[in-house]
N, C-alpha and C. Protein backbone atom coordinates (compact mmCIF):
# COMPACT_ATOMS: atom_id res chain seq x y z
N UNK A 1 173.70 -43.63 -40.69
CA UNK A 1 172.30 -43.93 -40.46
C UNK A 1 171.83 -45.11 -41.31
N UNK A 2 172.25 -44.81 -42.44
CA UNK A 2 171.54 -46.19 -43.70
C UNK A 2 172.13 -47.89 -43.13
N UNK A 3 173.66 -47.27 -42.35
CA UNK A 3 174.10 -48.82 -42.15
C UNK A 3 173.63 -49.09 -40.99
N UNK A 4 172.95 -48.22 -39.54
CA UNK A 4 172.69 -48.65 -38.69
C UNK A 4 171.43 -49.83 -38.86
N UNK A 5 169.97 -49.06 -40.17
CA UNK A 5 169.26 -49.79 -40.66
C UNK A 5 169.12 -50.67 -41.34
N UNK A 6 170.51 -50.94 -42.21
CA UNK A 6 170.91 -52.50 -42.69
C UNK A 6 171.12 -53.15 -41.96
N UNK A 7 171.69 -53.28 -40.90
CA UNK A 7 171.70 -54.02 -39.70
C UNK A 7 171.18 -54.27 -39.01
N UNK A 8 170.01 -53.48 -38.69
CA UNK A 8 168.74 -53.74 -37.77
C UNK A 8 167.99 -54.71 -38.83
N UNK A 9 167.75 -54.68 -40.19
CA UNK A 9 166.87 -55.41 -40.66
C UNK A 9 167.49 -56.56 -41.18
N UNK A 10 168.69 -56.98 -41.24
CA UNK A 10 169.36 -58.09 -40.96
C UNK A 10 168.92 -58.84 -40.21
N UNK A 11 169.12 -58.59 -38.53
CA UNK A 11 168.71 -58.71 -37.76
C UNK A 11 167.26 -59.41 -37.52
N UNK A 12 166.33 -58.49 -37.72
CA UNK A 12 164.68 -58.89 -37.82
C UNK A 12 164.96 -59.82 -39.01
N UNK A 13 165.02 -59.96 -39.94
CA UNK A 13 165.10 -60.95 -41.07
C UNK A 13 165.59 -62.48 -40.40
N UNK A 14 167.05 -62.43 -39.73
CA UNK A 14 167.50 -64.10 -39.54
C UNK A 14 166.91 -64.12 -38.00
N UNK A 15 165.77 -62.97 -36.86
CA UNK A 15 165.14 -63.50 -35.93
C UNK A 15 164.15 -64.58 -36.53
N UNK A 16 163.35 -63.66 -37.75
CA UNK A 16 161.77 -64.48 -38.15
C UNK A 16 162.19 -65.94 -38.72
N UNK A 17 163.66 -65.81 -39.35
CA UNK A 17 163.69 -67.24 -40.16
C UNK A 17 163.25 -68.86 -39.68
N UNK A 18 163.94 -68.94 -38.28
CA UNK A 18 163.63 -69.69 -37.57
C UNK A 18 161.93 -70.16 -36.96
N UNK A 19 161.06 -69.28 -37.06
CA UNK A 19 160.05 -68.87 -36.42
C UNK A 19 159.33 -69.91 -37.75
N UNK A 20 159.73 -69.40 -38.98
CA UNK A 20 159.06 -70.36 -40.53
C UNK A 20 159.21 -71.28 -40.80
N UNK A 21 160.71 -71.74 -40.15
CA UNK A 21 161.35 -72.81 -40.60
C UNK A 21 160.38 -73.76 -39.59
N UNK A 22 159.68 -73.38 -38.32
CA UNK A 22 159.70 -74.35 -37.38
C UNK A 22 158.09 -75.22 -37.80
N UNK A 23 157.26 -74.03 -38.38
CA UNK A 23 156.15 -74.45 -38.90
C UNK A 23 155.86 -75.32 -39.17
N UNK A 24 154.67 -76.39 -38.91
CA UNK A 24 154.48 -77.76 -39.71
C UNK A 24 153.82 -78.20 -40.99
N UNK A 25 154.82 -78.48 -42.08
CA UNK A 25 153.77 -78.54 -42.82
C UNK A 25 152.47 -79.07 -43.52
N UNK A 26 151.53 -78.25 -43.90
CA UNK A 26 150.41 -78.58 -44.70
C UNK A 26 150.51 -79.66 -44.92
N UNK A 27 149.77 -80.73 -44.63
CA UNK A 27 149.25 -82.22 -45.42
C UNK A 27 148.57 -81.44 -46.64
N UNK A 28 148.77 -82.10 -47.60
CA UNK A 28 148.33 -81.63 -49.06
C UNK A 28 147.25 -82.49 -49.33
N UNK A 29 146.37 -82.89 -50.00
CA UNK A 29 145.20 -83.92 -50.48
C UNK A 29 144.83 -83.90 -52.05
N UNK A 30 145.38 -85.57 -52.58
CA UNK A 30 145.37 -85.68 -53.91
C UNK A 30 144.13 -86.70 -54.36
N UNK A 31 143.28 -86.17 -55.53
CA UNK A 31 142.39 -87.46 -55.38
C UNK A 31 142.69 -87.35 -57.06
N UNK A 32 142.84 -89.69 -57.31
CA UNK A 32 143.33 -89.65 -58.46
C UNK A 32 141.98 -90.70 -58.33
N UNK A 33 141.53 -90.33 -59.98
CA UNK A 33 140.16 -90.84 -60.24
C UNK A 33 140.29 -91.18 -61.79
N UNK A 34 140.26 -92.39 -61.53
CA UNK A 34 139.97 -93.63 -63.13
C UNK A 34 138.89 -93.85 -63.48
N UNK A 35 138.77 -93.94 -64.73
CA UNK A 35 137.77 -94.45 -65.64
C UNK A 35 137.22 -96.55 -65.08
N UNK A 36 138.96 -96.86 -65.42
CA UNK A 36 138.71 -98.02 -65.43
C UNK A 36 139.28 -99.79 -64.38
N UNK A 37 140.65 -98.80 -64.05
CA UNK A 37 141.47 -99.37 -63.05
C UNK A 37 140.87 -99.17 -61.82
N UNK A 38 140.65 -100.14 -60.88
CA UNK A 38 140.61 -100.48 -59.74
C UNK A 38 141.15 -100.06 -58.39
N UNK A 39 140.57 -99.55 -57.87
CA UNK A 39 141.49 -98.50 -56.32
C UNK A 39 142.57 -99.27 -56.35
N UNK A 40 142.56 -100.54 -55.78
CA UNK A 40 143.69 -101.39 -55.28
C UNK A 40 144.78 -101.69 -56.67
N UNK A 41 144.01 -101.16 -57.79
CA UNK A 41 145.43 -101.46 -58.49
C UNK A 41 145.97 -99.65 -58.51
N UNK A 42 145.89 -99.20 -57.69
CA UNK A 42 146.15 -97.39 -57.98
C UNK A 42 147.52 -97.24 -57.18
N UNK A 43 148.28 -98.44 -56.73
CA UNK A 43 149.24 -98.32 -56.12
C UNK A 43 150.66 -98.30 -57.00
N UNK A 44 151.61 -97.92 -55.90
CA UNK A 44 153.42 -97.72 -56.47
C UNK A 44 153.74 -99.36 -57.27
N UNK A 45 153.35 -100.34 -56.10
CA UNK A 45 153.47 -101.66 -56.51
C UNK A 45 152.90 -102.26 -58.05
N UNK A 46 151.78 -101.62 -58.56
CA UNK A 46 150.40 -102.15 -59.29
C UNK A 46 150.73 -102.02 -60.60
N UNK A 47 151.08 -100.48 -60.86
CA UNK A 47 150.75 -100.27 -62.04
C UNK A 47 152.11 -98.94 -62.45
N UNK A 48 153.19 -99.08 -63.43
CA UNK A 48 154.17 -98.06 -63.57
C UNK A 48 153.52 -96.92 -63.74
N UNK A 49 152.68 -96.26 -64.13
CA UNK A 49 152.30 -95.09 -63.95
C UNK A 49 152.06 -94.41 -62.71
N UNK A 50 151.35 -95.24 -61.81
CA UNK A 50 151.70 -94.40 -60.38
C UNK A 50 152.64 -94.80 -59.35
N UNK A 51 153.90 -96.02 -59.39
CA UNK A 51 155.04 -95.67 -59.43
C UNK A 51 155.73 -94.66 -59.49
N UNK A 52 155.71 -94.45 -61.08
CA UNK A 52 156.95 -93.05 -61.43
C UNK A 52 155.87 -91.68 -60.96
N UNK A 53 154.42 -91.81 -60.55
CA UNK A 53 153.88 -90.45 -60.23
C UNK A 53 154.59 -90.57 -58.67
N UNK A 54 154.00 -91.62 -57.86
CA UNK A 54 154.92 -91.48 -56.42
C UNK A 54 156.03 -91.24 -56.38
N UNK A 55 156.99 -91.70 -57.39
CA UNK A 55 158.39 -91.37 -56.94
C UNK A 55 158.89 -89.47 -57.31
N UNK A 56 157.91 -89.32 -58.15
CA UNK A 56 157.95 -87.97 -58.29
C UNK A 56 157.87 -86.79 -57.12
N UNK A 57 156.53 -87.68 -56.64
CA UNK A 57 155.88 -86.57 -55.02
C UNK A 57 156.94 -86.64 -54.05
N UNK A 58 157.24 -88.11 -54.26
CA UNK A 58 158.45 -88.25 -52.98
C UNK A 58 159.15 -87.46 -53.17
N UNK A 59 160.59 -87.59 -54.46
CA UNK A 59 161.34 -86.51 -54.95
C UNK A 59 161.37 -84.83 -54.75
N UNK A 60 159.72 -84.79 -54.29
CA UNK A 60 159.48 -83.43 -54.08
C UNK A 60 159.34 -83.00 -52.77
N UNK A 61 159.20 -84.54 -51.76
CA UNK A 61 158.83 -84.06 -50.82
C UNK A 61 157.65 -84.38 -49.75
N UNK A 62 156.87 -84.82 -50.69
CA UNK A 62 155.41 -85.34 -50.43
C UNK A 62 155.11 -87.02 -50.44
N UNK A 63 155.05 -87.52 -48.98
CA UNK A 63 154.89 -89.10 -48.85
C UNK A 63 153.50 -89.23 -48.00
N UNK A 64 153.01 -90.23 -48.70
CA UNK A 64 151.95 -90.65 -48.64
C UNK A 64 151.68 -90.93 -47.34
N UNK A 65 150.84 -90.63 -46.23
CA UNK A 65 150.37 -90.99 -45.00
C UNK A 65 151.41 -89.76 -43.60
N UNK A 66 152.23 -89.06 -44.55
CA UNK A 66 152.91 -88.66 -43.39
C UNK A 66 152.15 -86.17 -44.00
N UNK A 67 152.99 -86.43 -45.02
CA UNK A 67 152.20 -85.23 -45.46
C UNK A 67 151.38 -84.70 -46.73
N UNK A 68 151.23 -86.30 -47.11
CA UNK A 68 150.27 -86.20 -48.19
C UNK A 68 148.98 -87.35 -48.14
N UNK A 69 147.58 -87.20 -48.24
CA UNK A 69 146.68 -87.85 -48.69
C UNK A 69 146.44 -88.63 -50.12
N UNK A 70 146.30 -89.27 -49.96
CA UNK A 70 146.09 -89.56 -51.47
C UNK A 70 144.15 -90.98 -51.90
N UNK A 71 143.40 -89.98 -52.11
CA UNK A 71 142.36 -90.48 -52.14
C UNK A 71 142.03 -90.85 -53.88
N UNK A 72 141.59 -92.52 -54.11
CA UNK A 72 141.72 -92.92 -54.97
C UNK A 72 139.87 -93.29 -55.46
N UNK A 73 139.69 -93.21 -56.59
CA UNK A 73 138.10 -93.21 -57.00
C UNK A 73 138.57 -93.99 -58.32
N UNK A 74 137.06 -94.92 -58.46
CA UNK A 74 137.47 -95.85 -59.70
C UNK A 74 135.76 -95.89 -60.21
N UNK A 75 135.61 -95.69 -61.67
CA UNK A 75 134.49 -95.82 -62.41
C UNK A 75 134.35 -97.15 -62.67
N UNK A 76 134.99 -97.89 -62.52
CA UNK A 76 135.03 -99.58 -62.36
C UNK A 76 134.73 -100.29 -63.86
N UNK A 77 134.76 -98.98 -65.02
CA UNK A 77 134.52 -99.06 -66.11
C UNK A 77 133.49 -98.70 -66.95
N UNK A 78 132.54 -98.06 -65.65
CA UNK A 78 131.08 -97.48 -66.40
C UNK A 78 131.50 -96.25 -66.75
N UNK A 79 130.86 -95.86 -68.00
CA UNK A 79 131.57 -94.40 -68.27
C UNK A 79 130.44 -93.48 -67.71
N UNK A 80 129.47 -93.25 -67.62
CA UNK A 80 128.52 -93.15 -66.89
C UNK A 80 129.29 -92.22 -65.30
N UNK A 81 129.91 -92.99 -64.50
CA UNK A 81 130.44 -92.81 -63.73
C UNK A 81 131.31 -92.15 -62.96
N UNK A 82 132.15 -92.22 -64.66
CA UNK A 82 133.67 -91.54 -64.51
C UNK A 82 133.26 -90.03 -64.22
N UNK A 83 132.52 -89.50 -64.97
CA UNK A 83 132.27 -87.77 -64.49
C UNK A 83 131.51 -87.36 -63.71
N UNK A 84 131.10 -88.14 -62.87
CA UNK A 84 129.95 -88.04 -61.60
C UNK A 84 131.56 -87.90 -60.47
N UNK A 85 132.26 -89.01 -60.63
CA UNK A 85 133.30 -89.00 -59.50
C UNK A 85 134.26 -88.31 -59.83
N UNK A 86 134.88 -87.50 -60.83
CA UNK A 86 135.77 -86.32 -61.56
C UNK A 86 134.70 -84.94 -60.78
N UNK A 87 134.05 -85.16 -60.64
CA UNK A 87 133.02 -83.77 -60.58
C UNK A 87 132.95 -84.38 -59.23
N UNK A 88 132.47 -84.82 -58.30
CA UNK A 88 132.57 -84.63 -57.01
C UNK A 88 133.94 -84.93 -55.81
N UNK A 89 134.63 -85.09 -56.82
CA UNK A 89 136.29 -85.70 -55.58
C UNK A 89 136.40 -84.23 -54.93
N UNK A 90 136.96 -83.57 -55.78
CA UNK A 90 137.17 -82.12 -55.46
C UNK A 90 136.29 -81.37 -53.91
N UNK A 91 135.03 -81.91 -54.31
CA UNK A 91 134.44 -81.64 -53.21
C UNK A 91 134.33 -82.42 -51.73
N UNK A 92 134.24 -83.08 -51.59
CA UNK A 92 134.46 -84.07 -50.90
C UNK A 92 134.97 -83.52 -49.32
N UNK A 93 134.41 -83.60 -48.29
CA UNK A 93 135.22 -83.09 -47.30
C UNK A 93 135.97 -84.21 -46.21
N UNK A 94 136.95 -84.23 -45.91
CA UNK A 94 137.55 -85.71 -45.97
C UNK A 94 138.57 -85.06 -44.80
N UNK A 95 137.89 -84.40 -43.76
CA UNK A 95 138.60 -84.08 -42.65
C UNK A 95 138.39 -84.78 -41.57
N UNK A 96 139.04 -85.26 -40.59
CA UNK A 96 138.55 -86.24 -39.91
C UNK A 96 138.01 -85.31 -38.09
């Protein structure tokens, strides 16, 4: 009896696998927000810090325009600023 039910739930286990695997995944949404740097310098090209952060997401999985967002905010140097746009990115509804 115990092995007929190891085998049945074998069974149900490698039916569902396929069923998860086929799923699409989640676009994720990142918003990176500076004090002082410039949207257009917030790129892989611009600046080594978000380089080695992109090559990280990639590494993981996550590329920019296919299943990841990546929304960029710049205080343009007013400090004033910086926690008005830290405090509202989060919210932001940015669904199209």
């Amino acid at each position: 009896m115990h092995r007929r039910d190891f085998v049945a739930g074998l069974m149900i286990a490698s039916a569902m696998r396929p069923a998860v695997a086929e799923q699409p995944a989640k676009t994720k949404r990142i918003a990176i927000v500076a004090a002082a740097i410039g949207v257009s310098d917030m790129r892989v090209d611009k600046e080594p810090i978000y380089s080695a952060f992109f090559e990280e997401l990639s590494r993981l999985g996550f590329i920019e325009g296919q299943n990841l967002v990546v929304e960029r905010y710049s205080a343009e140097g007013r400090r004033e600023r910086h926690m008005e746009l830290a405090r509202d990115a989060p919210r932001r509804d940015t669904r199209v």
